[in-house]
N, C-alpha and C. Protein backbone atom coordinates (compact mmCIF):
# COMPACT_ATOMS: atom_id res chain seq x y z
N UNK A 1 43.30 13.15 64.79
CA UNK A 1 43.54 13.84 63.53
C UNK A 1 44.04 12.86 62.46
N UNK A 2 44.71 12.01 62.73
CA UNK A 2 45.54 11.22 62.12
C UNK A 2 44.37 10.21 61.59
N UNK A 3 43.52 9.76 62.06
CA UNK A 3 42.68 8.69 62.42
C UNK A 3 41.64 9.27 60.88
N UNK A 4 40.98 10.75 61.48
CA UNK A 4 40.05 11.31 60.52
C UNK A 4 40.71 11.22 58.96
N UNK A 5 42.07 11.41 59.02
CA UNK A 5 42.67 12.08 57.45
C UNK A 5 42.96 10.76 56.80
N UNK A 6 43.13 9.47 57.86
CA UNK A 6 43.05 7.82 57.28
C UNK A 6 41.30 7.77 56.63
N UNK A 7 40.59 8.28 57.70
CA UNK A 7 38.82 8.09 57.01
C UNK A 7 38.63 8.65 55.93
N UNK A 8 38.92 9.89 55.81
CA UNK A 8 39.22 10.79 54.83
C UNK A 8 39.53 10.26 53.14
N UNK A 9 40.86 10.09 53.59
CA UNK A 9 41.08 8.84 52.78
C UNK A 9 40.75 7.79 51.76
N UNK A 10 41.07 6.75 52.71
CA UNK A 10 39.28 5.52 52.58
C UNK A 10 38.46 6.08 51.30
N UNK A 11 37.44 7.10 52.10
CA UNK A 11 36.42 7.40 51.46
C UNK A 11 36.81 8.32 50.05
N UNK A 12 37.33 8.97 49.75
CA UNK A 12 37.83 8.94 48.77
C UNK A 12 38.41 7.87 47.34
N UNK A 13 39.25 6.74 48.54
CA UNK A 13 39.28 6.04 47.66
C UNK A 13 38.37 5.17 46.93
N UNK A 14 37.49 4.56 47.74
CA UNK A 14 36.06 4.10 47.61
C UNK A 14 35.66 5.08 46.66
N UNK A 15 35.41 6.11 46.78
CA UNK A 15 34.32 7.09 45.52
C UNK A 15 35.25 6.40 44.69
N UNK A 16 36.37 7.08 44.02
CA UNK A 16 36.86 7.06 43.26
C UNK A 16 36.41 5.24 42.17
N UNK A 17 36.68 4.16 43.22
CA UNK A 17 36.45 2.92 42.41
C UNK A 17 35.17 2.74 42.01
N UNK A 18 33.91 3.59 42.64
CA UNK A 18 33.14 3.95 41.96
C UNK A 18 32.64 4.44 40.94
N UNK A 19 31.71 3.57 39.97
CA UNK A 19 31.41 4.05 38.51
C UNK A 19 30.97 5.50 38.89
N UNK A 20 30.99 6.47 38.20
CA UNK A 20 30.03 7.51 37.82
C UNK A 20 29.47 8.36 36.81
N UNK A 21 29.37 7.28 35.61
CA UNK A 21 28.77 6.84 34.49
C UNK A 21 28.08 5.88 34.25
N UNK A 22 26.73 5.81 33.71
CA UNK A 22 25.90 4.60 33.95
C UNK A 22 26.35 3.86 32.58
N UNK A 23 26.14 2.41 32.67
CA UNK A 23 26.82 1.50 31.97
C UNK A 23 25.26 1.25 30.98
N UNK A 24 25.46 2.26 29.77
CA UNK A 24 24.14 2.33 28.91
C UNK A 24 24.67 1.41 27.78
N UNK A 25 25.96 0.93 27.78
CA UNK A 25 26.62 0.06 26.29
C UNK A 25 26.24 -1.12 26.68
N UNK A 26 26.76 -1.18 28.71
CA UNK A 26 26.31 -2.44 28.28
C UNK A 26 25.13 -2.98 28.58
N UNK A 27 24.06 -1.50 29.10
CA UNK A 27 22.61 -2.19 29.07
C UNK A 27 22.08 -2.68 27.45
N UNK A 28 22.73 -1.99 26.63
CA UNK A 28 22.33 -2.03 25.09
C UNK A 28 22.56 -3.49 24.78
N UNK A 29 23.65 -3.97 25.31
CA UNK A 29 24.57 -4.90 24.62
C UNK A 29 23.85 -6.24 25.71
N UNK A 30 23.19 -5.92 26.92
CA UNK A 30 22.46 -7.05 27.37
C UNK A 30 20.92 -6.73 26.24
N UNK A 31 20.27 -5.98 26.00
CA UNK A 31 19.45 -6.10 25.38
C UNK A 31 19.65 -6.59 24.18
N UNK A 32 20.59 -6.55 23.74
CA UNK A 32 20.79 -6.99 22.21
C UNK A 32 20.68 -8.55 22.36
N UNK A 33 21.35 -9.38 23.71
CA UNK A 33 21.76 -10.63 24.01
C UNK A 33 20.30 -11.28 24.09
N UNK A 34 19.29 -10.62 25.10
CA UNK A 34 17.62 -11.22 25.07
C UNK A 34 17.42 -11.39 24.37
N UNK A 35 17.01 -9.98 22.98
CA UNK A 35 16.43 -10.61 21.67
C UNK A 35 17.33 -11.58 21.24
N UNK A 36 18.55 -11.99 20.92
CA UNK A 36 18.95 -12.95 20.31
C UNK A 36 18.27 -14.13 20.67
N UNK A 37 18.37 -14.18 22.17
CA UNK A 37 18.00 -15.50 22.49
C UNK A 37 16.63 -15.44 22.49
N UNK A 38 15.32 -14.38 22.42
CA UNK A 38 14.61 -14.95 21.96
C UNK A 38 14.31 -15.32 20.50
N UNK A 39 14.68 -14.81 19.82
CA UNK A 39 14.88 -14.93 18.57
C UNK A 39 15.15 -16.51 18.22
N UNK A 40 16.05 -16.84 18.97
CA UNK A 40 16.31 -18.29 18.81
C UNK A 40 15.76 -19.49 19.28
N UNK A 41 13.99 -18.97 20.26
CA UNK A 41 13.48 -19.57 20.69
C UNK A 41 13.41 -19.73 22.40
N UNK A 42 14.23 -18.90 22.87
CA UNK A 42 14.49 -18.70 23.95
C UNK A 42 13.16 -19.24 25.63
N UNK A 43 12.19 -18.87 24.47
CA UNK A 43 10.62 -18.16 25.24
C UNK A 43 9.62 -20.31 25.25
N UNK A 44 10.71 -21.09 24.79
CA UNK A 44 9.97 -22.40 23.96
C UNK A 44 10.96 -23.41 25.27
N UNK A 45 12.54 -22.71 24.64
CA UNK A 45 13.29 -23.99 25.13
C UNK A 45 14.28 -23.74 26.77
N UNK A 46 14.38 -22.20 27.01
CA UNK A 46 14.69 -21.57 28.26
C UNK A 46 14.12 -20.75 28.50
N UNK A 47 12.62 -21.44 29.01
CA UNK A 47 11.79 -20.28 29.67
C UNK A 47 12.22 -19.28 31.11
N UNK A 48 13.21 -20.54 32.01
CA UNK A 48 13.49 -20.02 33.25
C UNK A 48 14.56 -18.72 32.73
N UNK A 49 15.63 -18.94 31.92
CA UNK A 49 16.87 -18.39 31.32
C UNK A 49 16.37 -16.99 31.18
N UNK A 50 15.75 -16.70 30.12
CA UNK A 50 14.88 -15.58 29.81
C UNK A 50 14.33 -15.12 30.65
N UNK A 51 13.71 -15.45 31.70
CA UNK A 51 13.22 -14.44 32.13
C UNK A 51 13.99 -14.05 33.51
N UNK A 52 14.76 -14.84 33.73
CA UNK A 52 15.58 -14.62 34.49
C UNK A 52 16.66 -13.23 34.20
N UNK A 53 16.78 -13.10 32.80
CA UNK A 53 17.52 -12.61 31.99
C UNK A 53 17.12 -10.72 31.86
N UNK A 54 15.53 -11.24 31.51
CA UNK A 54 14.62 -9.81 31.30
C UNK A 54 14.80 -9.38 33.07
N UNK A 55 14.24 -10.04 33.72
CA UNK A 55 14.45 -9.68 35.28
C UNK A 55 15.90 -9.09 35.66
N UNK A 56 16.49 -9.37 35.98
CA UNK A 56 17.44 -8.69 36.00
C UNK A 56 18.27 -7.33 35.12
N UNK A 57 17.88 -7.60 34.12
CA UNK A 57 17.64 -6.57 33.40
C UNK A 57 17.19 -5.40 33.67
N UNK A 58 15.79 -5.18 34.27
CA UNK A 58 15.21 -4.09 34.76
C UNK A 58 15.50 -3.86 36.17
N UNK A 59 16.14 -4.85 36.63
CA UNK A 59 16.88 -4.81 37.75
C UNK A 59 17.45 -3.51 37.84
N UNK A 60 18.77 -4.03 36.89
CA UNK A 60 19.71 -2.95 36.60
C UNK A 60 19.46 -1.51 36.05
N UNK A 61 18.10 -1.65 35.53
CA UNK A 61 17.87 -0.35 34.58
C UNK A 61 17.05 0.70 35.97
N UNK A 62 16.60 -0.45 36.90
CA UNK A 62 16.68 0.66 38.08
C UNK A 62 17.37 1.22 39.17
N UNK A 63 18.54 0.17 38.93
CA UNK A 63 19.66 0.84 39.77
C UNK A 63 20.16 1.71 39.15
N UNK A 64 20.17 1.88 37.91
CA UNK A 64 20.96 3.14 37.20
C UNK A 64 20.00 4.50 37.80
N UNK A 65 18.68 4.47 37.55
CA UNK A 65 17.94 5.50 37.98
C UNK A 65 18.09 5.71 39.37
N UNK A 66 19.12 4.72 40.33
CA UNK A 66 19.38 4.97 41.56
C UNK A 66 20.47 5.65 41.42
N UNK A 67 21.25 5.75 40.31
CA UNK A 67 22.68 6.24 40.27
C UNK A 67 23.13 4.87 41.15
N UNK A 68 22.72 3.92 40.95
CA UNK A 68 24.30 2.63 41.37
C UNK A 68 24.70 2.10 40.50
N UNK A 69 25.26 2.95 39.97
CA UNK A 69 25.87 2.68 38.77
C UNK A 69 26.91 1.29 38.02
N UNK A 70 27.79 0.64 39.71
CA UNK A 70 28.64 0.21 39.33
C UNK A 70 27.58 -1.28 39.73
N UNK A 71 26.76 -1.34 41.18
CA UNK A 71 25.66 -2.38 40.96
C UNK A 71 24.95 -2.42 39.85
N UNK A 72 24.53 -1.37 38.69
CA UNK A 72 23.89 -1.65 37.71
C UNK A 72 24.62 -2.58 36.27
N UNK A 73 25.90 -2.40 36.41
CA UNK A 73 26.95 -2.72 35.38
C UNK A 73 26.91 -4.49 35.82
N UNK A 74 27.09 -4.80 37.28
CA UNK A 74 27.45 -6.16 38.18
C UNK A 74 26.01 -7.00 37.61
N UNK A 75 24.20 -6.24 37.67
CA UNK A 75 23.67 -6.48 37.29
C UNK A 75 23.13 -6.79 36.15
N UNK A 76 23.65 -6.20 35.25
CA UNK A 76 23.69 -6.15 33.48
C UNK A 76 24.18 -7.39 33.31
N UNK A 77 25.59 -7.34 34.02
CA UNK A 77 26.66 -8.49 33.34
C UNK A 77 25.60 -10.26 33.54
N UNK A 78 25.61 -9.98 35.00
CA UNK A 78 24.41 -10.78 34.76
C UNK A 78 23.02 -11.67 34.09
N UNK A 79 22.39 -10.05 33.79
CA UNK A 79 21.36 -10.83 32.99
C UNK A 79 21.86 -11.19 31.62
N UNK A 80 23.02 -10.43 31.18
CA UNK A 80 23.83 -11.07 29.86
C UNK A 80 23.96 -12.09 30.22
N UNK A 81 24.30 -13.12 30.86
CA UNK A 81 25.10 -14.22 31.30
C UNK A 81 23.57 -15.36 31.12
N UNK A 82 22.83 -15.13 31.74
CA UNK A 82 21.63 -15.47 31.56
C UNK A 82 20.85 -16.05 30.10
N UNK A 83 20.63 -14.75 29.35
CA UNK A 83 20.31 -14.38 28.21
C UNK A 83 21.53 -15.45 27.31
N UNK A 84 22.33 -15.25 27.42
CA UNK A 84 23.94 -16.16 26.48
C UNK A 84 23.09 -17.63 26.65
N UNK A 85 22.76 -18.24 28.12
CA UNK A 85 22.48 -19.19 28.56
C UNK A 85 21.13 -19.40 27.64
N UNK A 86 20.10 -18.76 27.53
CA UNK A 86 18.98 -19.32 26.86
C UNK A 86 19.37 -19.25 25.82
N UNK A 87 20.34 -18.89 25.13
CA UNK A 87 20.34 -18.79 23.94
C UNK A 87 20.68 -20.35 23.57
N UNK A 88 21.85 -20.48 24.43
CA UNK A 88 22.76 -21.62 24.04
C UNK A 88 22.01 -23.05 24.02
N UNK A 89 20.80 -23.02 25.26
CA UNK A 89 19.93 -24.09 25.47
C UNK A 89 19.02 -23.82 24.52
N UNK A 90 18.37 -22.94 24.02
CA UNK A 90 17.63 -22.72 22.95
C UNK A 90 17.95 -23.73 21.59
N UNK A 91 19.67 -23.25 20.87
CA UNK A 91 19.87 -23.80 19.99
C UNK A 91 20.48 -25.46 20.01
N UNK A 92 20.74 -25.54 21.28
CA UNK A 92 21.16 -27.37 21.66
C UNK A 92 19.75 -28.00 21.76
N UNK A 93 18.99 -27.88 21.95
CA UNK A 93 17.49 -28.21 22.06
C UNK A 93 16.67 -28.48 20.51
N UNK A 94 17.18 -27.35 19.30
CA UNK A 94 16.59 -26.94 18.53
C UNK A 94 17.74 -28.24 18.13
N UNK A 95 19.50 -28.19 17.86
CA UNK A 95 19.81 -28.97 17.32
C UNK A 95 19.86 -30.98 17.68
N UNK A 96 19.14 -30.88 18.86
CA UNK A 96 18.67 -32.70 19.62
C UNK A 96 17.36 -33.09 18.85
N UNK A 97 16.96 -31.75 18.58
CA UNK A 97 15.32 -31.95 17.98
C UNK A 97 15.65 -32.79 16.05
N UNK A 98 16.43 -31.55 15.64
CA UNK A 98 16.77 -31.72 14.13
C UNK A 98 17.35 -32.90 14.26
N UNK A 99 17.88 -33.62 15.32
CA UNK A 99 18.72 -34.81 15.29
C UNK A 99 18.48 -36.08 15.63
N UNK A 100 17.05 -35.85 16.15
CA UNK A 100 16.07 -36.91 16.49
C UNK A 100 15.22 -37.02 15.36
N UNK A 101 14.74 -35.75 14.47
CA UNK A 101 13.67 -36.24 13.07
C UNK A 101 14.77 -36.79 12.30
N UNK A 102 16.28 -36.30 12.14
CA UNK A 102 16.27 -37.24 11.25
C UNK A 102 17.21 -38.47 11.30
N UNK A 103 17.43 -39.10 12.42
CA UNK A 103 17.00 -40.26 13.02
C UNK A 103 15.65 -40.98 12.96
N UNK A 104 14.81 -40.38 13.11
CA UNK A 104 13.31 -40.87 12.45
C UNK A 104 13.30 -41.30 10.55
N UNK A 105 13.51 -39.96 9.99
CA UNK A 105 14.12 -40.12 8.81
C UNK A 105 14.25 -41.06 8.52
N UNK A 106 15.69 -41.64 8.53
CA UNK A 106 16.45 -42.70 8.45
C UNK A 106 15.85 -43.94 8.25
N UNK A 107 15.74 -44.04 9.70
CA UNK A 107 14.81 -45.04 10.10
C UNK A 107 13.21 -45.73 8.94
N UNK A 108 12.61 -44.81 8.83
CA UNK A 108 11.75 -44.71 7.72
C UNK A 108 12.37 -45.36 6.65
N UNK A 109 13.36 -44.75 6.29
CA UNK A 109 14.00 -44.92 4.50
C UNK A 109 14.81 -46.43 4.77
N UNK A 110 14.98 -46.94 6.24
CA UNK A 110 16.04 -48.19 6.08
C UNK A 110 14.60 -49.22 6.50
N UNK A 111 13.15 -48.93 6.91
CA UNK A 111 12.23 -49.56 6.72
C UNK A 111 11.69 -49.77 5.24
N UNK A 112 11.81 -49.01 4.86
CA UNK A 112 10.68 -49.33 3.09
C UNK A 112 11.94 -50.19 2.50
N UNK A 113 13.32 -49.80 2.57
CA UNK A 113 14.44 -50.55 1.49
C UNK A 113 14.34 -51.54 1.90
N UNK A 114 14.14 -52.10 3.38
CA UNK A 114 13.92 -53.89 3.99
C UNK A 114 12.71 -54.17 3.23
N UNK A 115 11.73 -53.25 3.26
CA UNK A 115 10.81 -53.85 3.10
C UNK A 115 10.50 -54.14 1.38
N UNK A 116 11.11 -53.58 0.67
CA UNK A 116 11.71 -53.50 -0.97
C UNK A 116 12.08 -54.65 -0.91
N UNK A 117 13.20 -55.12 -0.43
CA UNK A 117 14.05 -56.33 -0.51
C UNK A 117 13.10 -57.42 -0.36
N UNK A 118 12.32 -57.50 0.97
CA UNK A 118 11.82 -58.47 1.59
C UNK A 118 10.95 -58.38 0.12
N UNK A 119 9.82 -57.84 -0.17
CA UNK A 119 8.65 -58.09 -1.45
C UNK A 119 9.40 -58.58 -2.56
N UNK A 120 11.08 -58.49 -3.09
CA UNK A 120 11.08 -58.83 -4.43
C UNK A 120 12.04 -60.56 -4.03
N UNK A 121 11.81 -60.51 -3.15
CA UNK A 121 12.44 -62.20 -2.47
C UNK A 121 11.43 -63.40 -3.15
């Protein structure tokens, strides 16, 4: 008796730490995170990121239709985490790029001024 009303218990407490509300803010709020990062190129400079990102994503959007609600939230957080990630490699990529033309730039403009100098010698 004693044994059952400990199981009893338990299982109760377990439900209870259980979501039983599906986590739709923060499926919103991982979708909002994809488009950003594709937006920012995501699809060019973190191809793995992204789709790693979308994947899991629908991951989660079918555990909710499982009612696992609190695996769907564990999964969300996830593909957010993902999605943040292409974003971030997206725009470090985009800013090595801007930072290599104009290093090229440069380069160019400190060739013609040598070469200015050198012709009026």
């Amino acid at each position: 008796m004693k044994q059952s009303a400990t199981i009893v218990l338990l299982a109760l407490l377990f439900g209870a730490c259980s979501s039983t509300k599906p986590p739709t803010q923060k499926l919103t709020q991982t979708e909002a995170s994809i488009r950003q990062a594709e937006q920012v190129g995501a699809e060019e400079y973190a191809p793995l990121e992204i789709r790693e990102a979308r994947k899991k994503l629908e991951q989660s959007k079918d555990l909710v239709e499982d009612e696992k609600y609190e695996e769907a939230k564990r999964t969300a957080d996830q593909a957010m985490v993902n999605a943040e990630l292409a974003q971030i490699k997206s725009l470090s990529a985009k800013a090595q790029k801007a930072v290599y033309e104009l290093k090229q730039s440069i380069q160019a403009l400190q060739d013609e001024i040598q070469k200015n100098i050198n012709s009026n010698q």
